[in-house]
N, C-alpha and C. Protein backbone atom coordinates (compact mmCIF):
# COMPACT_ATOMS: atom_id res chain seq x y z
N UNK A 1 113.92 98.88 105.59
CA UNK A 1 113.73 100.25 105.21
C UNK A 1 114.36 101.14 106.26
N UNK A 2 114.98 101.85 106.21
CA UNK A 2 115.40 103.19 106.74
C UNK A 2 114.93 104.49 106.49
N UNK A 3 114.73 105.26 107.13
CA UNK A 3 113.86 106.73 106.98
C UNK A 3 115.23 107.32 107.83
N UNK A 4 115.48 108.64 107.24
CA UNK A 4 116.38 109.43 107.92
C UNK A 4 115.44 110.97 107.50
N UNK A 5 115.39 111.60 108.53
CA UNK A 5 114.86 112.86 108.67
C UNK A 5 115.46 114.19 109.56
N UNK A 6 115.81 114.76 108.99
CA UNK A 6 116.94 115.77 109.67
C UNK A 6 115.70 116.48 110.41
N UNK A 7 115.96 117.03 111.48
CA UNK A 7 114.97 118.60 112.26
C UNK A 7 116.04 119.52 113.06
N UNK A 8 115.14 120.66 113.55
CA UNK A 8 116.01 121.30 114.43
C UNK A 8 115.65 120.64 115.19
N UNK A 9 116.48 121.20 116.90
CA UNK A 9 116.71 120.47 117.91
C UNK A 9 115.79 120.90 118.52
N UNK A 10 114.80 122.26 118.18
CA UNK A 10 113.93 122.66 119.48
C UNK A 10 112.90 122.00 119.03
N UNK A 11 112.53 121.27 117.58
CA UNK A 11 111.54 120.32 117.42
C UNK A 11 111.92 119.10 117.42
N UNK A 12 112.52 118.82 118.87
CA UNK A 12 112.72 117.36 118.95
C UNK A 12 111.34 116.63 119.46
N UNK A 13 110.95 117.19 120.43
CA UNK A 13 109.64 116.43 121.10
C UNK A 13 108.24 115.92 119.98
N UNK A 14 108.31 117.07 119.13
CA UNK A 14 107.56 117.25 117.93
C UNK A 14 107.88 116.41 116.69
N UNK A 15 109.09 115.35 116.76
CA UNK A 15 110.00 115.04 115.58
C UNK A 15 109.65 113.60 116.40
N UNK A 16 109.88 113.64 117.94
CA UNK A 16 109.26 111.89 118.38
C UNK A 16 108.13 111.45 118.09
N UNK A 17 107.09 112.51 118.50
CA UNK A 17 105.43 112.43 118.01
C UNK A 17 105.33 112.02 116.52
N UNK A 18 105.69 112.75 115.37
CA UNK A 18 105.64 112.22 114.01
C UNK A 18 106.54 110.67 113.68
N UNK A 19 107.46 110.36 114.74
CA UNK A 19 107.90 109.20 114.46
C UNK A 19 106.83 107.83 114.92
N UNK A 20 106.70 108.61 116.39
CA UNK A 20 105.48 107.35 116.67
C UNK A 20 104.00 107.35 116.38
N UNK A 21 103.70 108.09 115.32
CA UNK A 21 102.54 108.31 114.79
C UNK A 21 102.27 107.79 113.28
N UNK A 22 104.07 107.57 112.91
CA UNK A 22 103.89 108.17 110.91
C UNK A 22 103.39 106.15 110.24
N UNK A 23 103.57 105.54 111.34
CA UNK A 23 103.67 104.13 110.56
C UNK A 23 102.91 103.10 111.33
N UNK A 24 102.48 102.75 110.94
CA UNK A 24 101.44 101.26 111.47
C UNK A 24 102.31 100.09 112.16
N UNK A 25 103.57 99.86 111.64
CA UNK A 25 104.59 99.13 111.87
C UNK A 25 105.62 99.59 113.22
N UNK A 26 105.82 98.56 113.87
CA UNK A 26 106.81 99.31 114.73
C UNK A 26 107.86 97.60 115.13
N UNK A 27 108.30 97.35 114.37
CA UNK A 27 109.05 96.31 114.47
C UNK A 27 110.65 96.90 115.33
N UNK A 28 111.43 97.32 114.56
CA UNK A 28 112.95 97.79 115.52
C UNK A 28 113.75 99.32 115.60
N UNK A 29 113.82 100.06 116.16
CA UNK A 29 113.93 101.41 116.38
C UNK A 29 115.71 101.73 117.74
N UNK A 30 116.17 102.86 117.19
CA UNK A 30 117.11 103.11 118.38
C UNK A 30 117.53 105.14 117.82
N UNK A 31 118.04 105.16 118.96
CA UNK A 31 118.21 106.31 119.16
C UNK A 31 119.56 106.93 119.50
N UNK A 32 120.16 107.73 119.14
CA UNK A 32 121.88 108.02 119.09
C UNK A 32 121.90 109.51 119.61
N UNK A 33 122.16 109.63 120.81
CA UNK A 33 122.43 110.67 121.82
C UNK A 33 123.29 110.82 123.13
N UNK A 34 123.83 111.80 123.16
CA UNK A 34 124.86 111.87 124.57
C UNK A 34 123.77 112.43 125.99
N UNK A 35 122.51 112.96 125.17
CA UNK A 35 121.76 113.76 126.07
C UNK A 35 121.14 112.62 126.58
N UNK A 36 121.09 112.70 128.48
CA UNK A 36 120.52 111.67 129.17
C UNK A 36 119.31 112.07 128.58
N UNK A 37 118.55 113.29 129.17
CA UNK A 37 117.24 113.70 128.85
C UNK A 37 116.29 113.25 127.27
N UNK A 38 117.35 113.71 126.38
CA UNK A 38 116.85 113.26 124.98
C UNK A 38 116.65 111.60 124.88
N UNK A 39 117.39 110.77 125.99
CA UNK A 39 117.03 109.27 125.73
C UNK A 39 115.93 109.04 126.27
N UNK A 40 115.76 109.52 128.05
CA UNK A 40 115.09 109.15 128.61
C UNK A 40 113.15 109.42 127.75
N UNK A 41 113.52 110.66 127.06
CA UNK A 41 112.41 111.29 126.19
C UNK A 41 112.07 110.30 125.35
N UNK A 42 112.66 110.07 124.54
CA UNK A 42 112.55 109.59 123.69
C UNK A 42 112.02 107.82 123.82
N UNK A 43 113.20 107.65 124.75
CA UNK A 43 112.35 105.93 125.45
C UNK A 43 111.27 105.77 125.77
N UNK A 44 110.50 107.02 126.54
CA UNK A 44 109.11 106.85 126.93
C UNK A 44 108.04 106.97 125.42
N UNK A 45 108.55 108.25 124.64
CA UNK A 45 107.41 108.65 123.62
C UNK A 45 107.52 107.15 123.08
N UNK A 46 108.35 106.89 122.45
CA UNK A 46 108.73 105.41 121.62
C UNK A 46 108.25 104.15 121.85
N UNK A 47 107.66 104.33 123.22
CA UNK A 47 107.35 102.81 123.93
C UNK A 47 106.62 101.82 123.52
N UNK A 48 105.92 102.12 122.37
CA UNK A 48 105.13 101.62 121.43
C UNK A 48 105.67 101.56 120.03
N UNK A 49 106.77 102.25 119.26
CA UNK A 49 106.90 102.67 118.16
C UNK A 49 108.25 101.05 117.90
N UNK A 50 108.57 100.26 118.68
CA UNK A 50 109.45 99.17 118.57
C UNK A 50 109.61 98.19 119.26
N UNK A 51 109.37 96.99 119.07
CA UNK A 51 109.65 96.01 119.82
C UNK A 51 111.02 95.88 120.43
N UNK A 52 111.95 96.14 119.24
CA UNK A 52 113.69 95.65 119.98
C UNK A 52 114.00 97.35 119.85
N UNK A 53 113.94 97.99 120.90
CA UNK A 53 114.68 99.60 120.75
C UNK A 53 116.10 99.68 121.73
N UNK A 54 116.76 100.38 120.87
CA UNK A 54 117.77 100.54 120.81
C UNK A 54 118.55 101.64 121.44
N UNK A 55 119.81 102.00 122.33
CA UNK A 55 120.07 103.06 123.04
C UNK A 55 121.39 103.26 122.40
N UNK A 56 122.01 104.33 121.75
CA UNK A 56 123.35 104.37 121.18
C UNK A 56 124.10 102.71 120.60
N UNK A 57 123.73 102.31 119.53
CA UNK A 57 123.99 100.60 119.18
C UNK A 57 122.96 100.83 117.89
N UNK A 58 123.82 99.96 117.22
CA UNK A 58 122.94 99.15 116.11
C UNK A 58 121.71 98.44 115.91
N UNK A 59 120.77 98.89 115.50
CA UNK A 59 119.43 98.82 115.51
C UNK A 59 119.10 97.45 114.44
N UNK A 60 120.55 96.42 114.63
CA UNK A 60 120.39 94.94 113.80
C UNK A 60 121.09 94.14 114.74
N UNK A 61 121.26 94.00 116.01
CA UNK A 61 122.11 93.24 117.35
C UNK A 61 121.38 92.70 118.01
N UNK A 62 120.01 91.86 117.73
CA UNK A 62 119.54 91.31 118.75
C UNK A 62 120.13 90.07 118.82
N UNK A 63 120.32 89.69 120.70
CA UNK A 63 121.17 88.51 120.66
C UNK A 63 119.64 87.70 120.97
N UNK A 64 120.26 86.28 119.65
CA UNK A 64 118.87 85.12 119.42
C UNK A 64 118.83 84.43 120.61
N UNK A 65 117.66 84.24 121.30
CA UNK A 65 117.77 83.23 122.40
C UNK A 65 117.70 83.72 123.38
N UNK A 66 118.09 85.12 123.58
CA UNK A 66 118.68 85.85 125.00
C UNK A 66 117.40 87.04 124.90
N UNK A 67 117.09 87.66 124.02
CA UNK A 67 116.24 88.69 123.94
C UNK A 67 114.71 88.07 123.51
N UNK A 68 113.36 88.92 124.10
CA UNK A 68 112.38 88.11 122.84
C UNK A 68 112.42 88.99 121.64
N UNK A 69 111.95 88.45 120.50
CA UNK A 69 111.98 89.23 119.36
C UNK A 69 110.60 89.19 118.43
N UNK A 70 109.96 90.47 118.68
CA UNK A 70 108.86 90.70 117.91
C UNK A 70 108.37 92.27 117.86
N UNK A 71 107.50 92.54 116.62
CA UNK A 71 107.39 94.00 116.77
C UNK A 71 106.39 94.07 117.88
N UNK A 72 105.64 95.87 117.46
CA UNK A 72 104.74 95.74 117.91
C UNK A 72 103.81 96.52 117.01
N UNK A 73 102.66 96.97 117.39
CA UNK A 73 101.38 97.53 115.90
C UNK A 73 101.31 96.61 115.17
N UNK A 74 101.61 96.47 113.64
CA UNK A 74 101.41 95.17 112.53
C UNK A 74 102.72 94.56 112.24
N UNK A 75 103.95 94.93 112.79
CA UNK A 75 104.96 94.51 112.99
C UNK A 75 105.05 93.07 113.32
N UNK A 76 105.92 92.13 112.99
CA UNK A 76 106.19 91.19 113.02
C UNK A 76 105.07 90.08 113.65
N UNK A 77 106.00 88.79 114.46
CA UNK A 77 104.39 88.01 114.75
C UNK A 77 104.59 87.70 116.54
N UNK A 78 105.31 89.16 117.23
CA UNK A 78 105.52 88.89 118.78
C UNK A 78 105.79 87.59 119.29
N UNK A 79 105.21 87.18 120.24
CA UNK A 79 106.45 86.22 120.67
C UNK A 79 105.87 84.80 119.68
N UNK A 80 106.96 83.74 120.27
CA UNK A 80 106.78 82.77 118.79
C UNK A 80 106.06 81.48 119.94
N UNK A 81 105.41 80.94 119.18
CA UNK A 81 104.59 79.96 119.92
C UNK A 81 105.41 78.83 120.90
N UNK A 82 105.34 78.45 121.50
CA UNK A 82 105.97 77.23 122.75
C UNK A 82 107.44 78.41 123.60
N UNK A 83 107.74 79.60 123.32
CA UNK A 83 108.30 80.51 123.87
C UNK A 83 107.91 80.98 125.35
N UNK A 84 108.45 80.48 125.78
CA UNK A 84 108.51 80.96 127.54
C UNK A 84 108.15 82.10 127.50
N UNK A 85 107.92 83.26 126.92
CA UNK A 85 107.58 84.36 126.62
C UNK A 85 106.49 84.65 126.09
N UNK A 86 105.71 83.77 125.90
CA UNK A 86 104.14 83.64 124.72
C UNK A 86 103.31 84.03 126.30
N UNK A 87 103.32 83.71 127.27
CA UNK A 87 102.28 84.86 128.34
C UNK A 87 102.60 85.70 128.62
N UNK A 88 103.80 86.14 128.49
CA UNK A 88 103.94 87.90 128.04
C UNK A 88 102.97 88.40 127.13
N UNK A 89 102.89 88.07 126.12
CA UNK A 89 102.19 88.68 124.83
C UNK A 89 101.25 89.40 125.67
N UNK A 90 100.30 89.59 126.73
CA UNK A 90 99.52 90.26 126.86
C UNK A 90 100.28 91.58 127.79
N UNK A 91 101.24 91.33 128.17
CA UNK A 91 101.95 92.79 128.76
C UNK A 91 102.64 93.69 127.85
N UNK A 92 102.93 93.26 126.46
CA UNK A 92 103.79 94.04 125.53
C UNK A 92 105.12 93.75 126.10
N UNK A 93 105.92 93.02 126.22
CA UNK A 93 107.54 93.24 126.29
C UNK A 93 108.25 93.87 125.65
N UNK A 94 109.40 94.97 125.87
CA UNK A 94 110.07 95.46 125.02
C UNK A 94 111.52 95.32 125.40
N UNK A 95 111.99 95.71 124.95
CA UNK A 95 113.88 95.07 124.50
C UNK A 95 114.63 96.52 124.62
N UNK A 96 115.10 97.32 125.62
CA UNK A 96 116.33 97.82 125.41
C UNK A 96 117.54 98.40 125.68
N UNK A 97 118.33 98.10 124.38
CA UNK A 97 119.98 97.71 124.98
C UNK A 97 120.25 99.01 124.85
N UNK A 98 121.60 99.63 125.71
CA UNK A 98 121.95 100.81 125.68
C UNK A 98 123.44 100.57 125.70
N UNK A 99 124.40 101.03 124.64
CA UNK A 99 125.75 101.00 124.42
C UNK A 99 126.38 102.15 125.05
N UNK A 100 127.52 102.14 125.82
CA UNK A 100 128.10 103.40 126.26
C UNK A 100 129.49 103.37 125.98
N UNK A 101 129.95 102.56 125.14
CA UNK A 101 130.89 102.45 124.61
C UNK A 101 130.62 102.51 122.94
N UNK A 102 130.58 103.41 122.69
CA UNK A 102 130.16 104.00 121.20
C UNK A 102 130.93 102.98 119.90
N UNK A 103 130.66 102.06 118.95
CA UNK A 103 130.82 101.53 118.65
C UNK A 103 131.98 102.71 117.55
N UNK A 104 133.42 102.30 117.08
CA UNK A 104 133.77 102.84 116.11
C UNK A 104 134.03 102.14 114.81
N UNK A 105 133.37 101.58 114.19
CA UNK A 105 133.17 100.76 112.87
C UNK A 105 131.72 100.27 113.02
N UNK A 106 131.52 100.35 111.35
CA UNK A 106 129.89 99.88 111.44
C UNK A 106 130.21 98.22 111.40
N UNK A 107 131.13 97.40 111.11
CA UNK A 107 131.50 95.63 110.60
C UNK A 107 131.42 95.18 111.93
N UNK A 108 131.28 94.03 112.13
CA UNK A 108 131.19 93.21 113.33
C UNK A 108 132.30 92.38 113.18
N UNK A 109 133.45 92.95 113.89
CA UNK A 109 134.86 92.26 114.38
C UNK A 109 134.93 90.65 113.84
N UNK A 110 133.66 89.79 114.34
CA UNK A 110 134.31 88.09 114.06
C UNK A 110 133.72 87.97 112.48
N UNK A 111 133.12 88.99 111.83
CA UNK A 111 133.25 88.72 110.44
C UNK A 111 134.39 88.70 109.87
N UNK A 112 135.55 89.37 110.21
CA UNK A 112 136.88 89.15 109.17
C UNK A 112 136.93 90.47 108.61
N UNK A 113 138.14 90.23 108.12
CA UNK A 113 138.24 91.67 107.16
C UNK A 113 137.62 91.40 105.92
N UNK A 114 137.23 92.78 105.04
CA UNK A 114 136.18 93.01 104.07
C UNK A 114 137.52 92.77 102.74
């Protein structure tokens, strides 16, 4: 599912609050900004609202094996059992990548052409 919700910009702080409030689920989330401030904002309100969050990048790139992968709230099933990461479960781990090289195509290069 995707939710897209336009606001003004002076209700941004007000537009994070309804994001990390509106859903029980918080499985994968990212955020697309040049403003340091608007990330750093936004990373903190969010800190709960996604397990794998995302910094300018595709909010479907988790690398398997290398990252852990689970939501958080009723989101997914956190870390997976015999996972070197299963005594985390009581610290909340979260995941995130920050791109600064702005991706220009949504396709992933070793798929081939369409």
């Amino acid at each position: 599912m995707l939710t897209i919700y336009v606001y003004h910009e002076e209700h941004f702080e007000t537009t994070l609050e309804l994001v990390d409030q509106t859903s029980p689920y918080a499985l994968t989330g990212a955020v697309f900004s040049q403003d340091r401030y608007a990330i750093e904002l936004a990373t903190q309100v969010l800190k709960n609202a996604a397990g794998n969050f995302y910094i300018n990048d595709k909010p479907t790139g988790a690398v398997v094996g290398q990252q852990p992968f689970g939501g958080s709230r009723a989101s997914g099933t956190n870390d997976k059992a015999g996972s070197m990461l299963n005594l985390l479960r009581w610290v909340s781990p979260r995941t995130i990548k920050e791109t600064f090289v702005p991706p220009v195509d949504y396709r992933y290069p070793f798929l081939g052409e369409d």
